[in-house]
Protein backbone atom coordinates (compact mmCIF):
# COMPACT_ATOMS: atom_id res chain seq x y z
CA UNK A 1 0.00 0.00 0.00
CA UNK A 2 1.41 3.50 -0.92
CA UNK A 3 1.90 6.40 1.22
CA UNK A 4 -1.36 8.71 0.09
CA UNK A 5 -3.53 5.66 0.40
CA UNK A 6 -1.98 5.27 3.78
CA UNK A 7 -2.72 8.65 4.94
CA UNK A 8 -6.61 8.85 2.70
CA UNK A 9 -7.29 5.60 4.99
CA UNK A 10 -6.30 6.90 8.36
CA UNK A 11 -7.83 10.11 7.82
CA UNK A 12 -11.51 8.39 7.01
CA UNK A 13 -11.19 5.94 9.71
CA UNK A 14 -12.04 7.55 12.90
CA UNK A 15 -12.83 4.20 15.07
CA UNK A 16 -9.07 3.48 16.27
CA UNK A 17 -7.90 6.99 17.35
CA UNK A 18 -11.34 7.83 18.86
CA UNK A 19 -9.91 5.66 21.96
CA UNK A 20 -7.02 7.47 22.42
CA UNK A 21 -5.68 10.06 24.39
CA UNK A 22 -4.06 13.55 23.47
CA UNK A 23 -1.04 12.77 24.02
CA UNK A 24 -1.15 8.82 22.86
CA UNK A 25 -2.71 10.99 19.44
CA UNK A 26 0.06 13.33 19.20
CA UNK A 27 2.89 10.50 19.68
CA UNK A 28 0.77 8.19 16.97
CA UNK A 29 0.93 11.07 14.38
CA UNK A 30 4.41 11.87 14.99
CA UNK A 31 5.37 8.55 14.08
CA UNK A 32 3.32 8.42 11.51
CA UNK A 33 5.07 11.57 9.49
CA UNK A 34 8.83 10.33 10.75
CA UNK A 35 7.35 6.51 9.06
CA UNK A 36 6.43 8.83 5.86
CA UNK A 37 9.83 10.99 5.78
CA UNK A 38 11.71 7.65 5.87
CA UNK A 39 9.85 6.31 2.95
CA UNK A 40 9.53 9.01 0.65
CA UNK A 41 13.02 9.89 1.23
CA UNK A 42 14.71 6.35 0.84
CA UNK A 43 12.48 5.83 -2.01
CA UNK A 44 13.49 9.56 -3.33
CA UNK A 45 17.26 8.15 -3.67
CA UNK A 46 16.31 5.22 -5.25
CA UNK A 47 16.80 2.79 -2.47
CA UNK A 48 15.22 -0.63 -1.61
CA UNK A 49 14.15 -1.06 1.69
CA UNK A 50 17.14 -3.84 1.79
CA UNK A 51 20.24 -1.32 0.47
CA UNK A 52 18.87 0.76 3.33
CA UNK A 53 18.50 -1.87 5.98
CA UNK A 54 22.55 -2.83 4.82
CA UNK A 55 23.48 0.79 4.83
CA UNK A 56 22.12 1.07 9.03
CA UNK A 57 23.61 -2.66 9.40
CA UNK A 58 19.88 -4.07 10.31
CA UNK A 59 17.38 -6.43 8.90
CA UNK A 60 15.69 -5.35 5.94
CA UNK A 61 12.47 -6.39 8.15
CA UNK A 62 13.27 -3.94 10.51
CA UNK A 63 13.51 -0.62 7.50
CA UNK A 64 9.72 -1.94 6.86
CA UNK A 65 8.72 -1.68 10.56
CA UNK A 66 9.87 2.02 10.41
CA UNK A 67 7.95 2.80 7.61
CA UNK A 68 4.95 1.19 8.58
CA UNK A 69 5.13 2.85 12.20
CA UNK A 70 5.05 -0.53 13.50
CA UNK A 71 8.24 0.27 15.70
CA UNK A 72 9.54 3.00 17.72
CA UNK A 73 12.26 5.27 17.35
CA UNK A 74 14.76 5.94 19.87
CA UNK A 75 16.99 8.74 19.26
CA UNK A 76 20.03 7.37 18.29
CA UNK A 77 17.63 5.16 15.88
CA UNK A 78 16.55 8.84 14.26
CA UNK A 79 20.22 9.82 14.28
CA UNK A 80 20.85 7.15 12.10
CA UNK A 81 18.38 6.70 10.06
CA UNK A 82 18.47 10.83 9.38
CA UNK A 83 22.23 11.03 8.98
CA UNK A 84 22.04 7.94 6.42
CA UNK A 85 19.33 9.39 4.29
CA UNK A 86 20.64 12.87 4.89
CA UNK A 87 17.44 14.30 6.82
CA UNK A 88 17.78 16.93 8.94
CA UNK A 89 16.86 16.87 12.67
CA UNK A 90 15.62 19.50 14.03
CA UNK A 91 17.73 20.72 17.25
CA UNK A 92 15.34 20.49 20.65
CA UNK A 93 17.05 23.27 21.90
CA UNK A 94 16.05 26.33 21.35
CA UNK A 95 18.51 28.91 20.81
């Protein structure tokens, strides 16, 4: 399933996220766009999920749990994945 039927389905069903919290909302979503950015950027350079999985030194199965939000990110995961697809993270610092 592509990425725009991905997002046309979520945003008709309403049944899942009805039972969630703010916050568990905001977290879902946020994965949800970092799942996207991975996938339309990895697919943007013209890489399989597999030449990316090799690239991070990680089962191909795993690059597919990213992009389908079906695991979570810890930071050094985002550091990785962003410095090996060259997107930027945005410092949580403010200056």
């Amino acid at each position: 399933m592509g990425v725009n039927k991905k997002i046309k389905d979520a945003k008709t069903n309403t049944w899942l996220v009805d039972a969630l919290t703010d916050d568990e909302r905001r977290v879902a979503e946020f994965i949800a766009l970092i799942a996207v950015s991975i996938q339309k950027q990895r697919c943007a350079q013209g890489l399989t999920q597999k030449e990316l999985a090799d690239k991070l030194g990680v089962p191909q199965a795993m690059v597919s749990q990213w992009e389908n939000g079906e695991e979570n990110f810890t930071a050094a995961t985002l550091v990785r994945i962003s410095t090996a697809l060259g997107l930027p993270i945005c410092n949580p610092i403010p200056a």
